[in-house]
N, C-alpha and C. Protein backbone atom coordinates (compact mmCIF):
# COMPACT_ATOMS: atom_id res chain seq x y z
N UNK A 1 0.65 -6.09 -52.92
CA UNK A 1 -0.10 -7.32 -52.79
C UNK A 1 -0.64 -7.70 -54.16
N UNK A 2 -0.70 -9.00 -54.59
CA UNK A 2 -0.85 -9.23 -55.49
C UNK A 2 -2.50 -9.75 -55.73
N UNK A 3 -2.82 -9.59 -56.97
CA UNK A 3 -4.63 -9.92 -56.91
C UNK A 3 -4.59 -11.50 -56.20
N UNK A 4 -4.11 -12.64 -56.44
CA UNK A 4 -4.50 -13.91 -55.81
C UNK A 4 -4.62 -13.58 -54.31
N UNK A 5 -3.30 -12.89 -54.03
CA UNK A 5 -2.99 -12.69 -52.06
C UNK A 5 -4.44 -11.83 -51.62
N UNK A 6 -4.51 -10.98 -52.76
CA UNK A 6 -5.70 -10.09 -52.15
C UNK A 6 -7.05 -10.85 -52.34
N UNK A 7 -7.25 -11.25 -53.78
CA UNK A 7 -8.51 -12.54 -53.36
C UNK A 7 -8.23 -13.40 -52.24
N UNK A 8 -7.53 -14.13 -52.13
CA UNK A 8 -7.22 -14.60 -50.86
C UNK A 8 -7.38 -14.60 -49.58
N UNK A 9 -7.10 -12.86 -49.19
CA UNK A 9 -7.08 -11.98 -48.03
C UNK A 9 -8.59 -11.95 -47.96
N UNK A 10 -9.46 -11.71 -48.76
CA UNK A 10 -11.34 -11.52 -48.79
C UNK A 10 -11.96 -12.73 -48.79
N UNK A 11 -11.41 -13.90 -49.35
CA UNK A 11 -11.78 -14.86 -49.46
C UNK A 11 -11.59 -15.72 -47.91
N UNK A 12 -10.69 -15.82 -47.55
CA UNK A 12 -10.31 -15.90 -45.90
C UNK A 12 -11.69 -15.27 -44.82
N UNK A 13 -10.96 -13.65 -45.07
CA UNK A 13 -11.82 -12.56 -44.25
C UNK A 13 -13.51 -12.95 -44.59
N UNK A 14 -14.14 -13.12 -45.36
CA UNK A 14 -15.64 -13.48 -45.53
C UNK A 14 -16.12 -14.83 -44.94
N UNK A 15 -14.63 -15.86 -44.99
CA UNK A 15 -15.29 -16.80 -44.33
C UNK A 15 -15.44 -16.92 -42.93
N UNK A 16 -14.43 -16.11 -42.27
CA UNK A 16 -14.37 -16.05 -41.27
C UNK A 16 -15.41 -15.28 -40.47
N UNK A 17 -15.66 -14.14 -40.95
CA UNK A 17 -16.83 -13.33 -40.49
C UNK A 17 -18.14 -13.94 -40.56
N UNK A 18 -18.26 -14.96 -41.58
CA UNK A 18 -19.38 -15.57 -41.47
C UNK A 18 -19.28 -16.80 -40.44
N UNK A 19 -18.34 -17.52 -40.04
CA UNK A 19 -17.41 -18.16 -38.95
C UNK A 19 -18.18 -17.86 -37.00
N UNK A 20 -17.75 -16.16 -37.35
CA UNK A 20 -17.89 -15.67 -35.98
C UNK A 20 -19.43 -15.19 -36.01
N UNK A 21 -20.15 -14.95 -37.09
CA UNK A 21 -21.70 -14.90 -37.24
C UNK A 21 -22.16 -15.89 -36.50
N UNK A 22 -21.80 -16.78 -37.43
CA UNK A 22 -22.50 -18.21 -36.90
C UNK A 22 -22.55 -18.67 -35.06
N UNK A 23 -21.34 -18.37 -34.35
CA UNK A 23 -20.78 -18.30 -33.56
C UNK A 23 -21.82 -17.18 -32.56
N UNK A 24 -21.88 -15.95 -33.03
CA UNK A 24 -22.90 -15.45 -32.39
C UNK A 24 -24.35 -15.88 -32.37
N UNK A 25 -24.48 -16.49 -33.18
CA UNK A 25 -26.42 -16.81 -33.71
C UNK A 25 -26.08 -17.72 -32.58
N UNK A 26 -24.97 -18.75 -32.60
CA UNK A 26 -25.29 -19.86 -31.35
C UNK A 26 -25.33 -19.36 -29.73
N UNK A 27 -24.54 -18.36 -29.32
CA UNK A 27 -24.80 -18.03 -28.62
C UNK A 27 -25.86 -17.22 -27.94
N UNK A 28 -26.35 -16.76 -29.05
CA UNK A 28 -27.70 -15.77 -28.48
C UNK A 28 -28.99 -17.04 -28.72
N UNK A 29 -29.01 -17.99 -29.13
CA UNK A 29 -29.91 -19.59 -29.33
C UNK A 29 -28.84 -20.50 -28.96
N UNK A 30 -28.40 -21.21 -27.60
CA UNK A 30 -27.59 -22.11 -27.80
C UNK A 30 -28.14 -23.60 -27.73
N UNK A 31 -29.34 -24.15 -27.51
CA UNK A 31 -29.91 -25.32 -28.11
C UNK A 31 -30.34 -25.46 -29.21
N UNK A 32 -30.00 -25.14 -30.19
CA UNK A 32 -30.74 -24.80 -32.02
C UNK A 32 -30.04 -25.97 -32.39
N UNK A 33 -29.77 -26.65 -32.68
CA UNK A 33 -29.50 -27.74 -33.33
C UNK A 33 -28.75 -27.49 -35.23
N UNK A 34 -29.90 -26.73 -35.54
CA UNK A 34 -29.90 -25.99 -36.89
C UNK A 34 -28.79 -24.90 -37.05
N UNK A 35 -28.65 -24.66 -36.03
CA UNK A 35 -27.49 -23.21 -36.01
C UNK A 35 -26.05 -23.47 -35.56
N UNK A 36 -26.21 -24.78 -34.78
CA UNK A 36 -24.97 -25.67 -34.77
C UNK A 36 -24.57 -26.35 -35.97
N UNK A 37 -25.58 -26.68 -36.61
CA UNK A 37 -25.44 -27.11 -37.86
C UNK A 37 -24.58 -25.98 -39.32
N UNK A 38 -25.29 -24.74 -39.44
CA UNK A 38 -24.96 -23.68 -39.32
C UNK A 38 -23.11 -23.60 -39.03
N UNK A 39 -23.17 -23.33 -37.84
CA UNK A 39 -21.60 -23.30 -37.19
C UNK A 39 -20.33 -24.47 -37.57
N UNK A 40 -20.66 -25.79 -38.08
CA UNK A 40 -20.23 -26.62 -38.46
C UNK A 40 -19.46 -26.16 -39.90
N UNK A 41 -20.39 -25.77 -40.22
CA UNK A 41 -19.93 -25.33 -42.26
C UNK A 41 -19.68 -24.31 -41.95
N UNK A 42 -19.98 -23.38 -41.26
CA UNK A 42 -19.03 -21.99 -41.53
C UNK A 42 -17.85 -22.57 -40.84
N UNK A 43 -17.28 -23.15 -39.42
CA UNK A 43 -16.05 -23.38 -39.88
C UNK A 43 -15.43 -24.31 -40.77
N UNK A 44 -16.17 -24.79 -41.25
CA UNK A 44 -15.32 -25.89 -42.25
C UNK A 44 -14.45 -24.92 -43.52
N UNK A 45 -15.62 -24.25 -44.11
CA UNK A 45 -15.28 -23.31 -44.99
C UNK A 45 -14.07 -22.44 -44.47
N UNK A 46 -14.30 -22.10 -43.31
CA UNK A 46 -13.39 -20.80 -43.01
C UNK A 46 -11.78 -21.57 -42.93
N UNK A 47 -12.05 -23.09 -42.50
CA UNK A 47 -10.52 -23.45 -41.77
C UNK A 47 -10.02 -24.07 -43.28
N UNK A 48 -10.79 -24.24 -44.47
CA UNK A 48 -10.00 -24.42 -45.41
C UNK A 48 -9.84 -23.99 -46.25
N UNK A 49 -8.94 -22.28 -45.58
CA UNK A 49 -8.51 -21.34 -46.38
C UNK A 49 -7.46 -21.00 -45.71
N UNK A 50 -6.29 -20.56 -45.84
CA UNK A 50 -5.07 -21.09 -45.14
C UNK A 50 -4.69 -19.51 -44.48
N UNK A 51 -4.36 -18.81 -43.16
CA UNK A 51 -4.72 -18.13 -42.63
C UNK A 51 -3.70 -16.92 -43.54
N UNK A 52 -3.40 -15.68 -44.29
CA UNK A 52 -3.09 -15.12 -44.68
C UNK A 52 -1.63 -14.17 -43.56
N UNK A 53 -0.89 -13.51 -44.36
CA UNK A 53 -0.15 -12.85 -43.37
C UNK A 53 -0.73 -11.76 -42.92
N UNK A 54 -0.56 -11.78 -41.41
CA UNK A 54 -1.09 -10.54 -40.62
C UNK A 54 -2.30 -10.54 -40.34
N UNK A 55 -3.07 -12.24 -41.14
CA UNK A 55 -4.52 -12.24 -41.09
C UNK A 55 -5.29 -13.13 -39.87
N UNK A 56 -6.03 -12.40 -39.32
CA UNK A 56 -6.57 -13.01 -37.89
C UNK A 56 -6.91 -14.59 -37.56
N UNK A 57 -6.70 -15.54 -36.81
CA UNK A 57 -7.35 -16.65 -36.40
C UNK A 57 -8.32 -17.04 -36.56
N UNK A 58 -8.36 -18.37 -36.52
CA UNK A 58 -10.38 -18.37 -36.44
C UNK A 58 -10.54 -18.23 -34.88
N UNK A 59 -11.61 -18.23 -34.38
CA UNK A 59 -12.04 -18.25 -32.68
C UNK A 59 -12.10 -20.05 -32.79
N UNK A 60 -11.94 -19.98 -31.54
CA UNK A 60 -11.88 -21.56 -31.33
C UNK A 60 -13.31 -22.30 -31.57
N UNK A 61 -13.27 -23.58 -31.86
CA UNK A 61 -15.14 -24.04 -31.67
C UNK A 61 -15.14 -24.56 -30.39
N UNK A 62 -16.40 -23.96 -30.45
CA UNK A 62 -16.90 -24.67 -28.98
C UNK A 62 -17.56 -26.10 -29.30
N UNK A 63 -16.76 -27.06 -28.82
CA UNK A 63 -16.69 -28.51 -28.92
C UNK A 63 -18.06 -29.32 -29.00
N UNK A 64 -18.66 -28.19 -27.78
CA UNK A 64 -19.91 -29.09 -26.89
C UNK A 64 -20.87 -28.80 -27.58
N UNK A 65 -20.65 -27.90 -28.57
CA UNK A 65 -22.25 -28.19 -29.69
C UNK A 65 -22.28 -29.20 -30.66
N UNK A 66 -20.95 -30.13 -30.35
CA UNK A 66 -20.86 -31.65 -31.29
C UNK A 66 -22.28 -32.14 -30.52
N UNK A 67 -22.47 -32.29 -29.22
CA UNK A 67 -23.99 -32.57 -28.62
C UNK A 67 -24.96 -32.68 -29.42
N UNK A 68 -25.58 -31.32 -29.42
CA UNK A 68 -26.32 -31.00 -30.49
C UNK A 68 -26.50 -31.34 -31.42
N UNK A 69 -25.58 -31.91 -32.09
CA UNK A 69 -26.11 -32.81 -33.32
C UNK A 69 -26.93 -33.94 -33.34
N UNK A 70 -27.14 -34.58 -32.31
CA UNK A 70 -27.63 -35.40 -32.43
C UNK A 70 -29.47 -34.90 -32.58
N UNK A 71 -29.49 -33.88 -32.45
CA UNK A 71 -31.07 -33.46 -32.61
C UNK A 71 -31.42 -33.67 -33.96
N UNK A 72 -30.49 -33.05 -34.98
CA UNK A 72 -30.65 -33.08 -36.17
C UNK A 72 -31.51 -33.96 -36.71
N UNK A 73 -32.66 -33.08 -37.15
CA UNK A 73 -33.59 -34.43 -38.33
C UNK A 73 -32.76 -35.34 -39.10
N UNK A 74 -33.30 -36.45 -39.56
CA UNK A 74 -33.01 -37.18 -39.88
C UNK A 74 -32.00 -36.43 -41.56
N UNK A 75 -31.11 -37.41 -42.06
CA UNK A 75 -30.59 -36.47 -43.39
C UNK A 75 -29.66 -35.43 -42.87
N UNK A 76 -29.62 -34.98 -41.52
CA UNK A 76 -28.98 -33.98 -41.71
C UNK A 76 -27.17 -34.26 -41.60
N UNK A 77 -26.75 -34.92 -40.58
CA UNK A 77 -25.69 -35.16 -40.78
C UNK A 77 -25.08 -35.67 -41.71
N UNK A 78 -25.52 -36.38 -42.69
CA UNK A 78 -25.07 -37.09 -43.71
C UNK A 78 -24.36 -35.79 -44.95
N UNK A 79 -25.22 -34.51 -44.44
CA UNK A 79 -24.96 -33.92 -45.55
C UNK A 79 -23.51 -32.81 -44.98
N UNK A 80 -23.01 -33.24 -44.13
CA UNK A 80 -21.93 -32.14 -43.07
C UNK A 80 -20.77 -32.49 -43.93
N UNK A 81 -19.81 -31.56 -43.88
CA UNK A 81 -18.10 -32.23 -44.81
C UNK A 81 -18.02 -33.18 -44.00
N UNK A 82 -17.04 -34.48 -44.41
CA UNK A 82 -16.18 -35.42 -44.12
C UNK A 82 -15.55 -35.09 -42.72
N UNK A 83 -14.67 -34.27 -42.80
CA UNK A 83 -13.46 -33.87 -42.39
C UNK A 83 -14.49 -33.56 -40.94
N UNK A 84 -15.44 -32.62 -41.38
CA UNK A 84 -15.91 -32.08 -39.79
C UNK A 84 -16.54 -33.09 -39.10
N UNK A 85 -17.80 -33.89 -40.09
CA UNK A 85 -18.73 -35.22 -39.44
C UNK A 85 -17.26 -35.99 -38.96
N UNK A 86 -16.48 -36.38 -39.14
CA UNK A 86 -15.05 -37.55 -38.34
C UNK A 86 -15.04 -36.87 -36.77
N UNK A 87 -14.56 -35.28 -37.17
CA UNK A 87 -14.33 -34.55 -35.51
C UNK A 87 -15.21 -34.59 -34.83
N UNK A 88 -16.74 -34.41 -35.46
CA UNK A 88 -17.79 -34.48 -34.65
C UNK A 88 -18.17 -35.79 -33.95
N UNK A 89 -18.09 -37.29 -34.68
CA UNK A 89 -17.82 -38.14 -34.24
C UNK A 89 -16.74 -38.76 -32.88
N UNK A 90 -15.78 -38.21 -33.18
CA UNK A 90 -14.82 -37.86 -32.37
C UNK A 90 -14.78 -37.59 -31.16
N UNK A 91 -15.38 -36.90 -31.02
CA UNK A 91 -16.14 -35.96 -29.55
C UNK A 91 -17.18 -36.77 -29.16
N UNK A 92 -18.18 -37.04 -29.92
CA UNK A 92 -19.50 -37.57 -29.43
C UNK A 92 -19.79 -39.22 -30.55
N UNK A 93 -19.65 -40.09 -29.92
CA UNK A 93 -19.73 -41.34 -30.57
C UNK A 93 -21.24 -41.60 -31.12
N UNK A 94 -21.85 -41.18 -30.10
CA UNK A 94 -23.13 -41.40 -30.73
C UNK A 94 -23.73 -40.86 -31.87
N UNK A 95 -23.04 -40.07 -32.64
CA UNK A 95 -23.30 -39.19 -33.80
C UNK A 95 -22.88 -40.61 -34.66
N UNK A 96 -21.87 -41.37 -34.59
CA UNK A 96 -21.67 -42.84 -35.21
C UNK A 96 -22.85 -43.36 -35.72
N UNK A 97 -23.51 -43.77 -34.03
CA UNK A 97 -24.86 -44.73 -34.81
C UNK A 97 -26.04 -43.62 -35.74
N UNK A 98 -25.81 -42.54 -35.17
CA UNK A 98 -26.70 -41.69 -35.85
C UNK A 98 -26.54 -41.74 -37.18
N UNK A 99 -25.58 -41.51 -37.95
CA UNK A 99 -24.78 -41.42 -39.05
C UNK A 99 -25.42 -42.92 -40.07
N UNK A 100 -25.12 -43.55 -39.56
CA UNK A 100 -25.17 -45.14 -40.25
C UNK A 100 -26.49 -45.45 -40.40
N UNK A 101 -27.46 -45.24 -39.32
CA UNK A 101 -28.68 -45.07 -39.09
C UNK A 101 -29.27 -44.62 -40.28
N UNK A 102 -29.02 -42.74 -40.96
CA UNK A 102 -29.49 -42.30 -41.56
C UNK A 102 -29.21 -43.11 -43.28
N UNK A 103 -28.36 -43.63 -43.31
CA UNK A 103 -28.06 -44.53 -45.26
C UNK A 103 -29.24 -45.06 -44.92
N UNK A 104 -29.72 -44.76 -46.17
CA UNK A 104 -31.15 -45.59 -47.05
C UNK A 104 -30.87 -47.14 -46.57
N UNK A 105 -29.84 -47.56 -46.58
CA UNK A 105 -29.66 -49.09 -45.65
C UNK A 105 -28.33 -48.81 -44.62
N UNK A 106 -29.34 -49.00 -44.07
CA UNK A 106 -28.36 -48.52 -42.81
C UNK A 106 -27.42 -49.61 -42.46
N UNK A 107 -25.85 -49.43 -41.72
CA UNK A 107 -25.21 -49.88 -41.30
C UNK A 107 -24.87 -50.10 -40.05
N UNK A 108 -23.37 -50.73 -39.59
CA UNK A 108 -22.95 -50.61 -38.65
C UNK A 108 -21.57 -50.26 -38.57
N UNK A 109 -21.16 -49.26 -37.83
CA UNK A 109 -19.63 -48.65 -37.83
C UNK A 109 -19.47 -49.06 -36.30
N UNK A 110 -17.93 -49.62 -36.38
CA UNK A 110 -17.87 -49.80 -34.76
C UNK A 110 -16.06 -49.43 -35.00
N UNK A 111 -14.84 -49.30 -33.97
CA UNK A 111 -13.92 -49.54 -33.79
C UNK A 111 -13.60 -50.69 -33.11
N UNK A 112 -12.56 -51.26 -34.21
CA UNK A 112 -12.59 -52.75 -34.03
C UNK A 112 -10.51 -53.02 -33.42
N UNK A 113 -10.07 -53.86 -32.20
CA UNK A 113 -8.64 -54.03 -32.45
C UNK A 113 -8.46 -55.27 -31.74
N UNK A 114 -7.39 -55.53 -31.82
CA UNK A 114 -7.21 -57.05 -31.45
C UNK A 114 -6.31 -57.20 -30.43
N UNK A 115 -5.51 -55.89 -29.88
CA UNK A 115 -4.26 -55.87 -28.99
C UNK A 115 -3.28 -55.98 -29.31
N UNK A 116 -3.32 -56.51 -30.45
CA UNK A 116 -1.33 -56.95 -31.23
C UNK A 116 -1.33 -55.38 -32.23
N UNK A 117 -2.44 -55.37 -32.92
CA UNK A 117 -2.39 -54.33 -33.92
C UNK A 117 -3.11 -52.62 -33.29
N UNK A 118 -2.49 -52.08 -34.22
CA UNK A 118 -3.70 -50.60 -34.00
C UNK A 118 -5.12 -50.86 -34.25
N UNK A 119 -5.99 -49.90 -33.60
CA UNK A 119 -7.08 -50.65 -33.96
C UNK A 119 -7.61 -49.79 -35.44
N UNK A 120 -8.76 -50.26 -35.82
CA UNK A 120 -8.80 -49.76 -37.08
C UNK A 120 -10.92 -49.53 -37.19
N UNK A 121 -11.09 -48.77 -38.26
CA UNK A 121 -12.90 -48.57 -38.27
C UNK A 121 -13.58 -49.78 -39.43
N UNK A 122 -14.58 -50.16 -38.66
CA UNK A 122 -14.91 -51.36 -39.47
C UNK A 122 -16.54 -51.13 -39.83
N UNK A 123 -16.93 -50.97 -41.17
CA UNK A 123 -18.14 -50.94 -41.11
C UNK A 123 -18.71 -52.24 -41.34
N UNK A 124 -19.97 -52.35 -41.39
CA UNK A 124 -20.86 -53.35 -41.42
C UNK A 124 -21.96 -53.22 -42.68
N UNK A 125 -22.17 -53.90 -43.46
CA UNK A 125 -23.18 -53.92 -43.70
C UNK A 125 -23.86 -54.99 -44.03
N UNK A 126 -24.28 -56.03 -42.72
CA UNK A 126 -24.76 -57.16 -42.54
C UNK A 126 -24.46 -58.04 -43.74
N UNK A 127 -24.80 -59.39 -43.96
CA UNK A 127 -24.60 -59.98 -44.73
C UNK A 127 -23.13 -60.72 -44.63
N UNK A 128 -22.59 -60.70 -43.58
CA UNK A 128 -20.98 -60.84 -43.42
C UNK A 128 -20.32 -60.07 -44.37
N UNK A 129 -20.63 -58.67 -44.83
CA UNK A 129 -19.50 -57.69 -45.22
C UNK A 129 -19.21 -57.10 -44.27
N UNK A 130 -17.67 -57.00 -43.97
CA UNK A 130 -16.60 -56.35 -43.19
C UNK A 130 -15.74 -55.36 -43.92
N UNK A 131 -15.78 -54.15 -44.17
CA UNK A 131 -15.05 -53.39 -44.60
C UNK A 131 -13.90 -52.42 -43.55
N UNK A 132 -12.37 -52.67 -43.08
CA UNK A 132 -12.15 -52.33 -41.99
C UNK A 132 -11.14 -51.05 -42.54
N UNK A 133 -11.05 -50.23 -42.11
CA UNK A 133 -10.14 -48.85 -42.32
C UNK A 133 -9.16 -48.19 -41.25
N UNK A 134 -8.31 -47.37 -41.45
CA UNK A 134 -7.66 -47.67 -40.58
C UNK A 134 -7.71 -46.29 -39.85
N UNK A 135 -8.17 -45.51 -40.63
CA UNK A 135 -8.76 -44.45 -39.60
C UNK A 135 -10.53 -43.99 -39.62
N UNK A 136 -10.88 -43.29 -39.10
CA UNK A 136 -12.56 -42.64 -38.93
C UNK A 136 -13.00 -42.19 -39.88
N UNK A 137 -12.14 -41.44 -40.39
CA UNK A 137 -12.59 -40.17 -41.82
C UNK A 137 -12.55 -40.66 -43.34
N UNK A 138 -11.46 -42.62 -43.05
CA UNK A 138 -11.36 -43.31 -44.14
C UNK A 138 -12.91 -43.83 -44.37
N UNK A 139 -13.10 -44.48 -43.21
CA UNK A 139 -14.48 -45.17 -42.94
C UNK A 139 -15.79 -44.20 -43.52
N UNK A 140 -15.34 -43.55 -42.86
CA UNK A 140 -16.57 -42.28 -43.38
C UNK A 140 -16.73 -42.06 -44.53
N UNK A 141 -15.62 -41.74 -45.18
CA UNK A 141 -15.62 -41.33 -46.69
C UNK A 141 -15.73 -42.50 -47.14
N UNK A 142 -15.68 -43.82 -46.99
CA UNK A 142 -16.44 -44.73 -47.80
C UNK A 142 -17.55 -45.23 -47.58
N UNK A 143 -17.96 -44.63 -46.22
CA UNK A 143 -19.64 -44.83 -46.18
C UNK A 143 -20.29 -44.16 -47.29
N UNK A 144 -19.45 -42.54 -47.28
CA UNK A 144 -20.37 -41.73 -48.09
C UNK A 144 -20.43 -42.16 -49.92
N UNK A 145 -18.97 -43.04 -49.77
CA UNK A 145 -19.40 -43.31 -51.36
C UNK A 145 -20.08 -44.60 -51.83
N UNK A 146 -20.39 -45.25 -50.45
CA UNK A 146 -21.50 -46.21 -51.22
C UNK A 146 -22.82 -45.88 -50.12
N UNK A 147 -23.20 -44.58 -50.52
CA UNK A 147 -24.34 -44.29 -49.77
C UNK A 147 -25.78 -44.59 -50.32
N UNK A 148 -25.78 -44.87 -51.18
CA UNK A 148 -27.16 -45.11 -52.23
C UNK A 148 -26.89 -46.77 -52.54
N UNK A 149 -25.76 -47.44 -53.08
CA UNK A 149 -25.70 -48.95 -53.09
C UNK A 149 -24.21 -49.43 -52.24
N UNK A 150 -24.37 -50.91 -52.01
CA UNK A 150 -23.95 -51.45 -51.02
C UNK A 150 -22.49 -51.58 -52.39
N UNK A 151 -21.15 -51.95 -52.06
CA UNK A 151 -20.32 -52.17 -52.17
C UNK A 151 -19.95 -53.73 -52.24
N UNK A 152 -19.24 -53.88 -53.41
CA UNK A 152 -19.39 -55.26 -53.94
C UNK A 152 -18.47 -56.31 -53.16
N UNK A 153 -19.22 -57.68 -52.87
CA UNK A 153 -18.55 -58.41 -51.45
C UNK A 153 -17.54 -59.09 -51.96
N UNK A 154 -17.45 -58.76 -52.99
CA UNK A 154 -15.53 -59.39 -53.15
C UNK A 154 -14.61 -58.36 -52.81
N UNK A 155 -14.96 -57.17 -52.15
CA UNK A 155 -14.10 -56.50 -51.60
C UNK A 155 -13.78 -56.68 -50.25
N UNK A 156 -15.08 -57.08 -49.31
CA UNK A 156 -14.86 -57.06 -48.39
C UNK A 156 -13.61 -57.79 -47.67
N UNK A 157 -13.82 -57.89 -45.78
CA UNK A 157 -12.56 -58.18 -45.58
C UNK A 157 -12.67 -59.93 -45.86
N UNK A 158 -11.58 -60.46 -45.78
CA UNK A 158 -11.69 -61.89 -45.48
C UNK A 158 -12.06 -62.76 -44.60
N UNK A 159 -12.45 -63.75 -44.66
CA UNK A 159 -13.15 -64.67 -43.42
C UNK A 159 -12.24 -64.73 -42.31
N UNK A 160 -10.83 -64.36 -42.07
CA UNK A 160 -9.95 -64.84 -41.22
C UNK A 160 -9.60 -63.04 -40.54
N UNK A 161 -10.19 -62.02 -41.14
CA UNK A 161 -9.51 -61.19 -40.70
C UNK A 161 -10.36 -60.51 -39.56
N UNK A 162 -9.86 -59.70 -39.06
CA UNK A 162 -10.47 -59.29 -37.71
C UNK A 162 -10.51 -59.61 -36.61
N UNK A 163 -11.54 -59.15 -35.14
CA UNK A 163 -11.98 -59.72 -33.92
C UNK A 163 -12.99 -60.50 -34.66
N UNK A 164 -12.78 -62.41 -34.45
CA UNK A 164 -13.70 -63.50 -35.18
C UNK A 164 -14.78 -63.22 -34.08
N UNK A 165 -15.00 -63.57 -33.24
CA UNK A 165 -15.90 -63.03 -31.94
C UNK A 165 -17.18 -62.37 -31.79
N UNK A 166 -16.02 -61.25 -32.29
CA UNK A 166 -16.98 -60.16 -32.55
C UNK A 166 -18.14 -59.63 -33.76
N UNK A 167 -17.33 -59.95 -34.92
CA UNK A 167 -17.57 -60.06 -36.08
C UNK A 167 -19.22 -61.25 -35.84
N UNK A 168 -18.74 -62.62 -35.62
CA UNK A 168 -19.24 -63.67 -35.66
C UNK A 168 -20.66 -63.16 -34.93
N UNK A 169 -20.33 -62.59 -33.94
CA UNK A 169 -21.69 -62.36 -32.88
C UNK A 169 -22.51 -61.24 -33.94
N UNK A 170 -21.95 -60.51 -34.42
CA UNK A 170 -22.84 -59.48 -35.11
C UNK A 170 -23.82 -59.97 -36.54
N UNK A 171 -22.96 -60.66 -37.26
CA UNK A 171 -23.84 -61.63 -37.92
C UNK A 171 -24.67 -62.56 -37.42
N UNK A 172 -24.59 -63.17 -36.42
CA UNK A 172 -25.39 -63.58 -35.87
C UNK A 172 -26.92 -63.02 -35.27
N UNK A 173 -26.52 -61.82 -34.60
CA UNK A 173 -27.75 -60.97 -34.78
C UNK A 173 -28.22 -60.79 -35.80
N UNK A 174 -27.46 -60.06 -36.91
CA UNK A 174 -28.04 -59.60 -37.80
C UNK A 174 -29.52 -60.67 -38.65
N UNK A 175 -28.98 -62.16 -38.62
CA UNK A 175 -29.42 -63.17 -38.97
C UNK A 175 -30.67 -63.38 -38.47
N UNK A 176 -30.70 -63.21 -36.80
CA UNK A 176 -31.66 -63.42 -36.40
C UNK A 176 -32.64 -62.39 -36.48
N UNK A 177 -32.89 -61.47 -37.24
CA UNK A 177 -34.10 -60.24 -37.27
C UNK A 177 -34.76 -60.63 -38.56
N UNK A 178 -33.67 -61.39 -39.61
CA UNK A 178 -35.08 -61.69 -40.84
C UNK A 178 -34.42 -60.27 -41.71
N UNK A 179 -35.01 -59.20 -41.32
CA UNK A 179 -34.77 -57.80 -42.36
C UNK A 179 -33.68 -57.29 -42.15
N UNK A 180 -32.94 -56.80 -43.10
CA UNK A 180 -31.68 -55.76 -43.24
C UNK A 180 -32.07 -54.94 -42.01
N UNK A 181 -32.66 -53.76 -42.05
CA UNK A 181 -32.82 -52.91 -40.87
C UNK A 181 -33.16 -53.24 -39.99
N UNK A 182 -33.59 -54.11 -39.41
CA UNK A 182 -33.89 -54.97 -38.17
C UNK A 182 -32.34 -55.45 -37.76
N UNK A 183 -32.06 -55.89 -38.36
CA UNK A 183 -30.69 -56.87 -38.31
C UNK A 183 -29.90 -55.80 -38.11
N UNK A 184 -29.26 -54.44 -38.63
CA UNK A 184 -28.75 -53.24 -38.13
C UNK A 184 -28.93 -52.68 -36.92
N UNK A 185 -29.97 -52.73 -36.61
CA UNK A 185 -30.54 -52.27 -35.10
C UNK A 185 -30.08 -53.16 -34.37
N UNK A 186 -30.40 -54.41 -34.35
CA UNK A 186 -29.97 -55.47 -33.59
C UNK A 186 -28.54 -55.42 -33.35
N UNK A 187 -27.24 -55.26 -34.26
CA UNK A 187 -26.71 -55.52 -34.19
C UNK A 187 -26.05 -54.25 -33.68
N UNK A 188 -26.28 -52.72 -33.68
CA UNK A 188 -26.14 -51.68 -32.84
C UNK A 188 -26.78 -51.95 -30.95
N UNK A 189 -28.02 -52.69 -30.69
CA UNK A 189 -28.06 -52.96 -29.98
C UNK A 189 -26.96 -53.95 -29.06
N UNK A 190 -26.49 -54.95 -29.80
CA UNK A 190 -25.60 -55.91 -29.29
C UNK A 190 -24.58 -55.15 -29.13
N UNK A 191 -23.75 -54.47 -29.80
CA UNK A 191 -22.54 -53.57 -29.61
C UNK A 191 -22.60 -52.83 -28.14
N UNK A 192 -24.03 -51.79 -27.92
CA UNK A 192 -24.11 -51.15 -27.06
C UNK A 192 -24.22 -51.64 -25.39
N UNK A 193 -24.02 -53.22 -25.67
CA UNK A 193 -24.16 -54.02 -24.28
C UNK A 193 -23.05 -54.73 -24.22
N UNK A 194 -22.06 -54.88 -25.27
CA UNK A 194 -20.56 -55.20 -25.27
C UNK A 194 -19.79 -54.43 -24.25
């Protein structure tokens, strides 16, 4: 075995053991919020290390502590990998508004389609910016990179593109609250009665 395979082989094996740690802490506390949190990054770490020969599985995750996240103080999801906050989303939508909620100016993420096309992730960030993506984890990862300032509106989408409808109605809320975060809420409210 060669030193990389064998760093490799420890580098794997440590994440994983810390993997199935985590895994136990949740089960002996399974409402902790913090220890689901916990369980999130140890598998993230562990699953992106590529499984070695002869070298054991991860244990499966247990799905239903995507739940649990939503306890999380405020800040906390924002700080989870990409890759895992998308799956966690995935499972539990409401980790969405949670997510958008937490940016210093908060947004709106919705899945947006029209029936002719696939549908695609569209964030919001009032003002008639439409930024639409075509998968969850795209969306995400460009929430996270304009998480401190808003993204410049000559990028956004065009006046013609999208559900007009829908789009139209959300600015419209947004309009009517007066404040950015008012107008976010509002316009998470309107979604949630769509």
């Amino acid at each position: 075995m060669s030193l990389s395979n064998h760093e490799q082989w420890h580098t794997r094996e440590y994440h994983r053991c810390v993997y199935l740690r985590a895994l136990d802490r949740c089960d002996e506390r399974p409402g902790d919020p913090n220890l689901v949190y916990e369980l999130v990054w140890a598998y993230s770490e562990a699953e992106a290390h590529p499984v070695p020969v002869g070298g054991a599985p991860l244990a499966a995750f247990p799905l239903d502590c995507y739940d649990l996240l939503l306890d999380l103080p405020n800040g906390g999801l924002s700080s989870l990998p990409r890759a895992s906050l998308a799956a966690a989303i995935g499972w539990n939508g409401a980790l969405l508004r949670k997510l958008s909620l937490e940016r210093p100016r908060p947004v709106v993420m919705f899945e947006e389609g029209d029936g002719e096309s696939e549908s695609r992730m569209v964030v919001y960030f009032g003002n008639n910016c439409f930024y639409s993506f075509r998968t969850l984890l795209e969306a995400v990862g460009f929430l996270f990179e304009y998480w401190q300032v808003d993204p410049s509106a000559d990028d956004c989408d065009g006046g013609h593109f999208g559900v007009q409808l829908l789009r139209a109605n959300l600015q419209w809320e947004y309009e009517r609250a007066g404040e950015h975060a008012d107008g976010i809420r509002r316009g998470w409210e309107w979604l949630g009665n769509v």
